[in-house]
N, C-alpha and C. Protein backbone atom coordinates (compact mmCIF):
# COMPACT_ATOMS: atom_id res chain seq x y z
N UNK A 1 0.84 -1.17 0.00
CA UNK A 1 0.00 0.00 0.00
C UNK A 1 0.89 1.24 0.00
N UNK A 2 0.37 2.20 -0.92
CA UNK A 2 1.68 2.85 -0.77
C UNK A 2 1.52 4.43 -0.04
N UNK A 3 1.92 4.85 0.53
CA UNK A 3 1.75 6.12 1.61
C UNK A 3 1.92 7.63 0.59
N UNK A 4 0.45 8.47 1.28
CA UNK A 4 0.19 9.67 0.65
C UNK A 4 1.26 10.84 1.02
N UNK A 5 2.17 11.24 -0.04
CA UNK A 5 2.43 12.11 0.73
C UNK A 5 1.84 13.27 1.15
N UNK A 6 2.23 13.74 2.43
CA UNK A 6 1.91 15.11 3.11
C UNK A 6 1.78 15.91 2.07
N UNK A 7 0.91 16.94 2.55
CA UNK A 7 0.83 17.96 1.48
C UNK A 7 0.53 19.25 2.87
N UNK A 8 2.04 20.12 2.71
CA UNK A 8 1.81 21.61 3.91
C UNK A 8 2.13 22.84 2.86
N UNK A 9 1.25 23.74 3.21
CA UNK A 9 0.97 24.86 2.97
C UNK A 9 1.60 25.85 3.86
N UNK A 10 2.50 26.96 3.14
CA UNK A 10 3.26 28.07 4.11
C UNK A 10 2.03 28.94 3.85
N UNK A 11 1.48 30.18 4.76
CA UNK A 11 -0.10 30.87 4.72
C UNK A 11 0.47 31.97 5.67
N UNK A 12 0.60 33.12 5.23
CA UNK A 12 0.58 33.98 5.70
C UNK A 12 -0.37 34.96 5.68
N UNK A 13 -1.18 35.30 6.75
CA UNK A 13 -1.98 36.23 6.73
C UNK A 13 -1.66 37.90 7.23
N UNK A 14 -2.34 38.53 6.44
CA UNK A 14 -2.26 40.20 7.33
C UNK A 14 -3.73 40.38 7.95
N UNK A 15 -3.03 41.29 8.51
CA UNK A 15 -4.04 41.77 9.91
C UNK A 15 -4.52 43.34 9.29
N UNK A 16 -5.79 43.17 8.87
CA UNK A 16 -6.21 44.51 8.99
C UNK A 16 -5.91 45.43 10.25
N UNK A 17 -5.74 46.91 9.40
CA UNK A 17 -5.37 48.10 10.40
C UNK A 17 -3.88 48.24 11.29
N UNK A 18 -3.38 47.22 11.10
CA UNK A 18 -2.16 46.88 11.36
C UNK A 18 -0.72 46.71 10.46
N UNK A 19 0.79 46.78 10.98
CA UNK A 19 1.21 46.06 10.17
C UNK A 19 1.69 44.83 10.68
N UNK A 20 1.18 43.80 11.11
CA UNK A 20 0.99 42.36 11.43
C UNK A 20 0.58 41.51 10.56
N UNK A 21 1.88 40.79 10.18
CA UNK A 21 1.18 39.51 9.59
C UNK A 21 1.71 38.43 10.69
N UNK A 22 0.46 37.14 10.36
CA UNK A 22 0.86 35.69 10.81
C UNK A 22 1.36 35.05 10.02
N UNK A 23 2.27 34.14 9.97
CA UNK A 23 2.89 33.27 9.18
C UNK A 23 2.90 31.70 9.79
N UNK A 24 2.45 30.90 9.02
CA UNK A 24 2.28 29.56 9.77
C UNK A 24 2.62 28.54 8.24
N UNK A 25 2.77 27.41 9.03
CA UNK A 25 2.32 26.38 7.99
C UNK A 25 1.67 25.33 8.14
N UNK A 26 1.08 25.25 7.09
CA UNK A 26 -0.72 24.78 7.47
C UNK A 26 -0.37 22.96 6.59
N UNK A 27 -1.11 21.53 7.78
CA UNK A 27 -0.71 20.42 6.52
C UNK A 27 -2.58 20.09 6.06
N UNK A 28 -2.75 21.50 4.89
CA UNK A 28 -3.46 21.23 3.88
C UNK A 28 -2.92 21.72 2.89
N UNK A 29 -3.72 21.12 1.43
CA UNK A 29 -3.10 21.64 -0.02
C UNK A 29 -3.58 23.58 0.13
N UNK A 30 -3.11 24.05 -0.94
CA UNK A 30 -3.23 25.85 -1.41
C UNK A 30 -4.61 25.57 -1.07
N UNK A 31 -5.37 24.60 -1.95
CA UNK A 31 -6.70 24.97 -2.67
C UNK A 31 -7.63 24.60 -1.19
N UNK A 32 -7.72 23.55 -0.30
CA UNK A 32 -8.48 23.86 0.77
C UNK A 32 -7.44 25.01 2.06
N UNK A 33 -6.92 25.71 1.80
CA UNK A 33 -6.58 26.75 2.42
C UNK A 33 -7.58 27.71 1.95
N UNK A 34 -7.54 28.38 0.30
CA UNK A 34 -8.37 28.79 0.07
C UNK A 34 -9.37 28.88 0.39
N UNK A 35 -10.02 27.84 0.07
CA UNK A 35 -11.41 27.53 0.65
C UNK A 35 -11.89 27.94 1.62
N UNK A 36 -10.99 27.22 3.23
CA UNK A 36 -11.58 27.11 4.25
C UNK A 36 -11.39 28.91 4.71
N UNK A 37 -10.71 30.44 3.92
CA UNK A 37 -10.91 31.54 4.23
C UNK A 37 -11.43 32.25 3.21
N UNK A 38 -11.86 31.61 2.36
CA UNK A 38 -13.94 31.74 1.60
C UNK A 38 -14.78 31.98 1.96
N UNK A 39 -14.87 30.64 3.02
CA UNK A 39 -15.98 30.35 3.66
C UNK A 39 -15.97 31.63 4.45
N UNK A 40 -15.29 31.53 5.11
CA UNK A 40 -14.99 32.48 6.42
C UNK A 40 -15.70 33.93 6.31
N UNK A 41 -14.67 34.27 4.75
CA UNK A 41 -15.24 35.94 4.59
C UNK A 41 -16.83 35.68 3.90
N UNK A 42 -17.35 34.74 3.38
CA UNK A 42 -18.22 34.88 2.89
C UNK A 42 -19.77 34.14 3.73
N UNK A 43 -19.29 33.91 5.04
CA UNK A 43 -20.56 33.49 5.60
C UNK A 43 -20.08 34.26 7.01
N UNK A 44 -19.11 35.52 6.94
CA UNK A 44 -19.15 36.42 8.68
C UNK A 44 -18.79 35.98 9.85
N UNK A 45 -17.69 34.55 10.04
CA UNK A 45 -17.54 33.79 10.79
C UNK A 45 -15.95 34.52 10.55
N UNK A 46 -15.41 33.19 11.92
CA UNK A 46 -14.18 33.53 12.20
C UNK A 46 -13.53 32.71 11.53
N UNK A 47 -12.43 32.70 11.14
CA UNK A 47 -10.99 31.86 10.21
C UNK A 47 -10.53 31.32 11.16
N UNK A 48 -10.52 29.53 10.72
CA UNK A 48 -10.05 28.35 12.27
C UNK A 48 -9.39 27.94 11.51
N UNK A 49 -8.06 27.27 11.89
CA UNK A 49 -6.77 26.66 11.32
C UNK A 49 -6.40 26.48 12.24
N UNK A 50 -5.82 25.22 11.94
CA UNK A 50 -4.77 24.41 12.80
C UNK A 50 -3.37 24.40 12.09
N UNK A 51 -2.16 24.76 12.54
CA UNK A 51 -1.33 24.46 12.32
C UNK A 51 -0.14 23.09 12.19
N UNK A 52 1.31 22.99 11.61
CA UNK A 52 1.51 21.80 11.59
C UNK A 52 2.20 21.12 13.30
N UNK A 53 2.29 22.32 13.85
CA UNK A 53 2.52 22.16 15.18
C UNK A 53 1.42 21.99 16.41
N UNK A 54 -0.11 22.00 15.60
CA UNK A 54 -1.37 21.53 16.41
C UNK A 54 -1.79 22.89 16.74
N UNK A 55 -1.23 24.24 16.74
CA UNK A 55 -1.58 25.50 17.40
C UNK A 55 -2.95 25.95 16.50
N UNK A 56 -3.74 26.28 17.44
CA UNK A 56 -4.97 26.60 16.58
C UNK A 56 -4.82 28.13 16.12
N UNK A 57 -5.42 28.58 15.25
CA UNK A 57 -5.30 29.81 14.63
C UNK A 57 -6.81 30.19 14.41
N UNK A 58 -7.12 31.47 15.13
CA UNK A 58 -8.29 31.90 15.20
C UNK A 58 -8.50 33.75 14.65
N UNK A 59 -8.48 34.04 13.45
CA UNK A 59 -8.80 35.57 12.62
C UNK A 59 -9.83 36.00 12.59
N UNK A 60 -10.57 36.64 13.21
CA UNK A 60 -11.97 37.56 13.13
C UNK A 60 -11.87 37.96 11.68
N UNK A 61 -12.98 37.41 10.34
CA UNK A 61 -12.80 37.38 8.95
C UNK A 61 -13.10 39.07 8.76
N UNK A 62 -13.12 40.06 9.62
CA UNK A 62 -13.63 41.05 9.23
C UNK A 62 -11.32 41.98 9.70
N UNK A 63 -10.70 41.02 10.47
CA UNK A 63 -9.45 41.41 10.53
C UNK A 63 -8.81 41.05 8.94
N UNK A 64 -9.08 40.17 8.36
CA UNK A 64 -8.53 39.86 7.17
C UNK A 64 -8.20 40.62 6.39
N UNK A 65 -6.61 41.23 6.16
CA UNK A 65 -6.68 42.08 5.09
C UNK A 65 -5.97 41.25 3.66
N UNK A 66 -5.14 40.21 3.58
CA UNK A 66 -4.99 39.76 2.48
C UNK A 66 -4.37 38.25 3.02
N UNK A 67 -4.69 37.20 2.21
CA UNK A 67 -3.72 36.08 2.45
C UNK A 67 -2.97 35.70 1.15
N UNK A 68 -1.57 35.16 1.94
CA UNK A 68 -0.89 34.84 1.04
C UNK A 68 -0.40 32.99 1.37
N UNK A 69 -0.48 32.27 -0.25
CA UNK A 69 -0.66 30.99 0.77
C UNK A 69 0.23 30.37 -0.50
N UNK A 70 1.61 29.80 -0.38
CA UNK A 70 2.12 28.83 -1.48
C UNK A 70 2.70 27.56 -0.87
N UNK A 71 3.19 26.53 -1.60
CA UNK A 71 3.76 25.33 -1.67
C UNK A 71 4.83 25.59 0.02
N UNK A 72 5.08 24.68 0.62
CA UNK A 72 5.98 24.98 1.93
C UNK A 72 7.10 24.39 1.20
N UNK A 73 8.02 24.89 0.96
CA UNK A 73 9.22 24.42 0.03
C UNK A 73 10.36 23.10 1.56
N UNK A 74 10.91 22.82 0.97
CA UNK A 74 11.74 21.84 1.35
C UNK A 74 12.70 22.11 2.30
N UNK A 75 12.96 22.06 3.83
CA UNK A 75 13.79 22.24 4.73
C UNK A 75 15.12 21.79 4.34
N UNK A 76 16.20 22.73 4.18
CA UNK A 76 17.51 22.07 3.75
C UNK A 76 18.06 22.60 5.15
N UNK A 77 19.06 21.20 5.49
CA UNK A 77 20.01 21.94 6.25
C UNK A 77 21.47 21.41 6.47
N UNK A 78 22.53 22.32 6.24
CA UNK A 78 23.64 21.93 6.24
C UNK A 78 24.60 23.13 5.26
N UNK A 79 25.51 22.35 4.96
CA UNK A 79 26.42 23.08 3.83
C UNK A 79 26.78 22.43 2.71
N UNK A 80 26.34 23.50 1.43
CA UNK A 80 26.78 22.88 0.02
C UNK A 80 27.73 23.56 -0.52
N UNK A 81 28.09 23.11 -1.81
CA UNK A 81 29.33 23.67 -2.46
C UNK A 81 28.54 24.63 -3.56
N UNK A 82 28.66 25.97 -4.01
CA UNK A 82 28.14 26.39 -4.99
C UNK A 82 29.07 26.06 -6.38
């Protein structure tokens, strides 16, 4: 059987009226990131996310001033040769 890989999302949000953003990374794809702050602005509720560290993330959808949400690129660590 062969194992799905993970799929995490880096999601940074801004904070209306502020200059605050959150930065997290989220283990859903772009497209239900999207989604689940759709819903949010478009039915007056609050923006719930869980992060990949379990921390819940809670945005009053009316704080929302823009999200930014791409691929969580690949943790390198060490030293290479250029």
């Amino acid at each position: 059987m062969a194992k799905e890989a993970k799929t995490t999302t880096d999601l940074r949000i801004g904070i209306a009226d502020t200059g605050v953003d959150l930065v997290y990374e989220i283990d859903h794809s772009i497209e239900k990131v999207i989604a689940k702050v759709q819903e949010a602005l478009d039915s007056g509720k609050t923006l719930s996310l869980t992060d990949t560290k379990g921390r819940q993330i809670l945005v009053p959808h009316s704080k929302i001033a823009y999200i930014e949400a791409g691929n969580a690129a690949d943790r390198k660590v060490g030293f290479t040769t250029l």
